[in-house]
Protein backbone atom coordinates (compact mmCIF):
# COMPACT_ATOMS: atom_id res chain seq x y z
CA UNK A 1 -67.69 -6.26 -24.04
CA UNK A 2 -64.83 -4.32 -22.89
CA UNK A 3 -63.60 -1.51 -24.44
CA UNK A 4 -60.36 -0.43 -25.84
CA UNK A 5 -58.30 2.29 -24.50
CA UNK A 6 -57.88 5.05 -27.40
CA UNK A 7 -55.23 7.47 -27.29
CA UNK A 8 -56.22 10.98 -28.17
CA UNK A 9 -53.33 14.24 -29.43
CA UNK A 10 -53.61 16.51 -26.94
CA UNK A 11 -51.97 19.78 -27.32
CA UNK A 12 -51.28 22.19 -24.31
CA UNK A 13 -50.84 25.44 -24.58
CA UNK A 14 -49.75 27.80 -21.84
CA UNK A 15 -51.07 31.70 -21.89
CA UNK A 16 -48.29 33.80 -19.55
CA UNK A 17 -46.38 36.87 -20.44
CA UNK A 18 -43.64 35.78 -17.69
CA UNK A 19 -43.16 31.79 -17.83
CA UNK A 20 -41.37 30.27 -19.35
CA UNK A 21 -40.41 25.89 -20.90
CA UNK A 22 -37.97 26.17 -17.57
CA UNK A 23 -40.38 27.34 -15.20
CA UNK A 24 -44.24 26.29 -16.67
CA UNK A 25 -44.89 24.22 -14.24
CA UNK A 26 -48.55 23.88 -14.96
CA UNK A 27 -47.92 23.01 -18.83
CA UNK A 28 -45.40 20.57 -17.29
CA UNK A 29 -47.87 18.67 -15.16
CA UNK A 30 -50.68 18.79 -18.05
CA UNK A 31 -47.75 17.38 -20.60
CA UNK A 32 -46.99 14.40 -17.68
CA UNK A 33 -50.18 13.64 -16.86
CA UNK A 34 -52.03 13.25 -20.23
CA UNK A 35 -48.94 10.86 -20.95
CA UNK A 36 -49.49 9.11 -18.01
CA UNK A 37 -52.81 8.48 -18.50
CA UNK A 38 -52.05 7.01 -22.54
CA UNK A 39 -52.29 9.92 -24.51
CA UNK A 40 -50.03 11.32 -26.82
CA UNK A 41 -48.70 15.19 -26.31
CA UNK A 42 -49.12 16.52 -29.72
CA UNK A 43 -47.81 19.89 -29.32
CA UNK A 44 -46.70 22.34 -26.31
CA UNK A 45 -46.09 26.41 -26.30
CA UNK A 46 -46.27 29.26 -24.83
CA UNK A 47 -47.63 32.20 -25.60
CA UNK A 48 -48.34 35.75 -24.03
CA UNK A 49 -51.53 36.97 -22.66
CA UNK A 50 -52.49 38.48 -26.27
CA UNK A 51 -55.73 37.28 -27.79
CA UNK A 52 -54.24 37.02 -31.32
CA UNK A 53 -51.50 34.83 -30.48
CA UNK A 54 -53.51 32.56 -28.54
CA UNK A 55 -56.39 32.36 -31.56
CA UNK A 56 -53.39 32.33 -33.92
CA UNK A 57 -52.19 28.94 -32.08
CA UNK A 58 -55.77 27.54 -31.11
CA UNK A 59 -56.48 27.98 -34.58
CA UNK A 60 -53.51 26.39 -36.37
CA UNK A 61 -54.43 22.94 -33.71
CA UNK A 62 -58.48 23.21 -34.55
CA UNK A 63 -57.33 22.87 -37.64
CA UNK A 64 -55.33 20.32 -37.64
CA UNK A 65 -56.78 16.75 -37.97
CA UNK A 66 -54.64 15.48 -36.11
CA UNK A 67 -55.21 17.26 -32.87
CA UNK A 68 -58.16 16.28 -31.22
CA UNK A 69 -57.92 18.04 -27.63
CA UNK A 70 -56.45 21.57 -26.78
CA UNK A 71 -55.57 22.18 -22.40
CA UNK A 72 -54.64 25.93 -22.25
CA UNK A 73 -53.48 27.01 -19.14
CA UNK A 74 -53.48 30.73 -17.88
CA UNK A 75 -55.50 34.30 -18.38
CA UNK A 76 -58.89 32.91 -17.30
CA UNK A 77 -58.69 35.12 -14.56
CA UNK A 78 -60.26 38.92 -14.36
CA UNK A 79 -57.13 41.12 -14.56
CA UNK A 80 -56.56 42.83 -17.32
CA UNK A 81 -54.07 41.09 -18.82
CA UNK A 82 -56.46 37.97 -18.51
CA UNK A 83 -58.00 37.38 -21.93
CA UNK A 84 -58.20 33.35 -22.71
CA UNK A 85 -61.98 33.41 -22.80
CA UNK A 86 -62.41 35.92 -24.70
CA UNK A 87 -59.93 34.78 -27.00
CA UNK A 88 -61.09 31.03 -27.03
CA UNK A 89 -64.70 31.52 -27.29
CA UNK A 90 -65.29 33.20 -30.19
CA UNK A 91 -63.34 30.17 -32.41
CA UNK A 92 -65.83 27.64 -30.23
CA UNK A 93 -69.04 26.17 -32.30
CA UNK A 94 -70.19 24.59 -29.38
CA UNK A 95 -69.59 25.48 -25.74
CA UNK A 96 -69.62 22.97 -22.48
CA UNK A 97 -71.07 24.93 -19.69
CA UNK A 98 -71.07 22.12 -17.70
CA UNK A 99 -66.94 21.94 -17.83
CA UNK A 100 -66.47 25.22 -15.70
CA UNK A 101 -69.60 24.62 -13.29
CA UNK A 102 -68.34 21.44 -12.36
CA UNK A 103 -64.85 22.64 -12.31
CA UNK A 104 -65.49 25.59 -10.06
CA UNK A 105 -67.81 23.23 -7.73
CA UNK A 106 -64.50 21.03 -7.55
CA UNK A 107 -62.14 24.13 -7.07
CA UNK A 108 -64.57 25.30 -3.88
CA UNK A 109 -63.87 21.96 -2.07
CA UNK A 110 -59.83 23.19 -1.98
CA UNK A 111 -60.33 27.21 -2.29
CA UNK A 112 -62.81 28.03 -1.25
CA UNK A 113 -64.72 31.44 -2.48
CA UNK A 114 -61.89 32.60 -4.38
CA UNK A 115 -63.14 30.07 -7.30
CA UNK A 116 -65.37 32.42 -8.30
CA UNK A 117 -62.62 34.03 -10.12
CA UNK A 118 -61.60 31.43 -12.67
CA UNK A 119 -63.78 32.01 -15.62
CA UNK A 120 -62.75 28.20 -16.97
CA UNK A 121 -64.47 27.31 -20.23
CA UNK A 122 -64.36 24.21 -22.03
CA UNK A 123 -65.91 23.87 -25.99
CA UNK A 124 -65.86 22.34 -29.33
CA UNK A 125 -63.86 23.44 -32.12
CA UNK A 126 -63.78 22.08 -35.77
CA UNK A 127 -64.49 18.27 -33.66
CA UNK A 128 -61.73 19.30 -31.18
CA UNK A 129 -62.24 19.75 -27.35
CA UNK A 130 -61.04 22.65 -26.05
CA UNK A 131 -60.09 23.05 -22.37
CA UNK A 132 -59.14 26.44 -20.50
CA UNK A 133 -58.14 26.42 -16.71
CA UNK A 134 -56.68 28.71 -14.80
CA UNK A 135 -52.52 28.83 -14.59
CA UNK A 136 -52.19 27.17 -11.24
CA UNK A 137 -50.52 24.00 -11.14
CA UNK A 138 -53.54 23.42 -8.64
CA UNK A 139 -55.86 23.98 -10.37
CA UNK A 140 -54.51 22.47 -13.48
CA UNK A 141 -54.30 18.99 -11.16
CA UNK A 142 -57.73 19.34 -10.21
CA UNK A 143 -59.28 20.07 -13.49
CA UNK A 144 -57.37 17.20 -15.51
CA UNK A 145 -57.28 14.40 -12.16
CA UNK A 146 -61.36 14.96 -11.38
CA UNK A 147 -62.81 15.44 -14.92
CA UNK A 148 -60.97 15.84 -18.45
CA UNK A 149 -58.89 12.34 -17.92
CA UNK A 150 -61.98 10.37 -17.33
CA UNK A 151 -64.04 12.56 -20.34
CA UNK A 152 -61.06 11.81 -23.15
CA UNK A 153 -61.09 8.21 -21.86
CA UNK A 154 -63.54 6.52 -23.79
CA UNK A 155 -63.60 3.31 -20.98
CA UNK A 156 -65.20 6.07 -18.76
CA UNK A 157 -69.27 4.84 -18.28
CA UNK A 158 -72.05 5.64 -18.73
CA UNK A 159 -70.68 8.48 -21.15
CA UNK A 160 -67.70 10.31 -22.24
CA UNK A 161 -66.74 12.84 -24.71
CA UNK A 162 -63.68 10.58 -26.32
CA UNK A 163 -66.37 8.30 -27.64
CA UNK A 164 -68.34 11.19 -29.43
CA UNK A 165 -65.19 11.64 -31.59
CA UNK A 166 -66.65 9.96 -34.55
CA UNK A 167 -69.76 11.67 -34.29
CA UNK A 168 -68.64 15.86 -34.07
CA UNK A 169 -68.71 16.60 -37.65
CA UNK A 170 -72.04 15.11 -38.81
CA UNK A 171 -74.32 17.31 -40.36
C-alpha cells in the first residue's frame, strides 16, 4: 500500500530587527522550498527580535486550525537581541529535543564548532509543529533539506511526524 502525499499549511515566520520581504532571504528559501516539496505557505512575516511580537504571531498560527506547522527563522542565537527560544518555548506543550541535536550534528558537518551557538528548538503547540533555526539561509537549507521535509512528509518510513497529525490532541 502506498501512501498519499498530504499537504500540510506551513507558516514561516522570520525574527530580525533589520530584514526585510526585499531582502529575507532565509524566509524566501523556507517559502520556496516547502512549496516545492507540496505544501502550501499559509502565512509569511516578519517580526523584530521582541518576545511579545513573536508569541503574539506564534500564538495567533497555534491557534489557528488551519495551520499545522510554524518555520521561524532568526534570534536563536546568544546575543542579546536573540530571544526566539525563550519566546517559543514557553507556548510549547511538548518539546522535540531530538530536532536541535540532530540539527546541530548536521550543522557540524558544514561549520564546524561554531554550531554550538544555534540554540534551535523544535515543539508542539495546540497539535502544531513548531520549528526554530537560526537566520542563515544555510542553515535554514540544511535544517528543512536533511530533516523537517522528510518529517512533514507522511511517505517518509518507518515514521514521521505528518502522520501523527490525527493523533496530537487525544486525551
Amino acid at each position: 500500500m502506498t501512501t498519499e502525499f498530504k499537504a500540510l499549511n506551513i507558516a514561516v515566520l522570520t525574527v530580525s530587527d533589520s530584514r526585510t520581504d526585499a531582502d529575507d532571504k532565509s524566509g524566501a528559501t523556507l517559502s520556496e522550498r516547502l512549496q516545492e516539496a507540496g505544501h502550501k505557505l499559509a502565512d509569511k512575516l516578519i517580526v523584530p527580535d521582541d518576545i511579545y511580537q513573536i508569541r503574539a504571531v506564534l500564538s495567533a498560527w497555534i491557534a489557528d486550525p488551519a495551520v499545522e506547522a510554524v518555520i521561524t527563522t532568526g534570534g536563536t542565537g546568544v546575543t542579546g537581541r536573540d530571544g526566539t527560544p525563550e519566546a517559543v518555548s514557553v507556548l510549547l506543550d511538548k518539546t522535540i529535543e531530538g530536532f536541535g541535536e540532530l540539527f546541530r550534528s548536521l550543522s557540524y558537518q558544514e561549520i564546524g564548532t561554531s554550531t554550538m551557538q544555534s540554540r534551535a528548538i523544535a515543539g508542539l503547540a495546540n497539535a502544531t509543529f513548531v520549528f526554530c533555526l537560526p537566520g542563515s539561509t544555510g542553515a535554514c537549507r540544511t535544517a528543512w533539506d536533511n530533516i523537517i521535509v522528510k518529517q512533514l512528509d507522511i511517505r517518509t518510513m518507518p515514521c514521521n511526524l505528518a502522520m501523527l497529525i490525527p493523533r496530537l490532541l487525544e486525551k
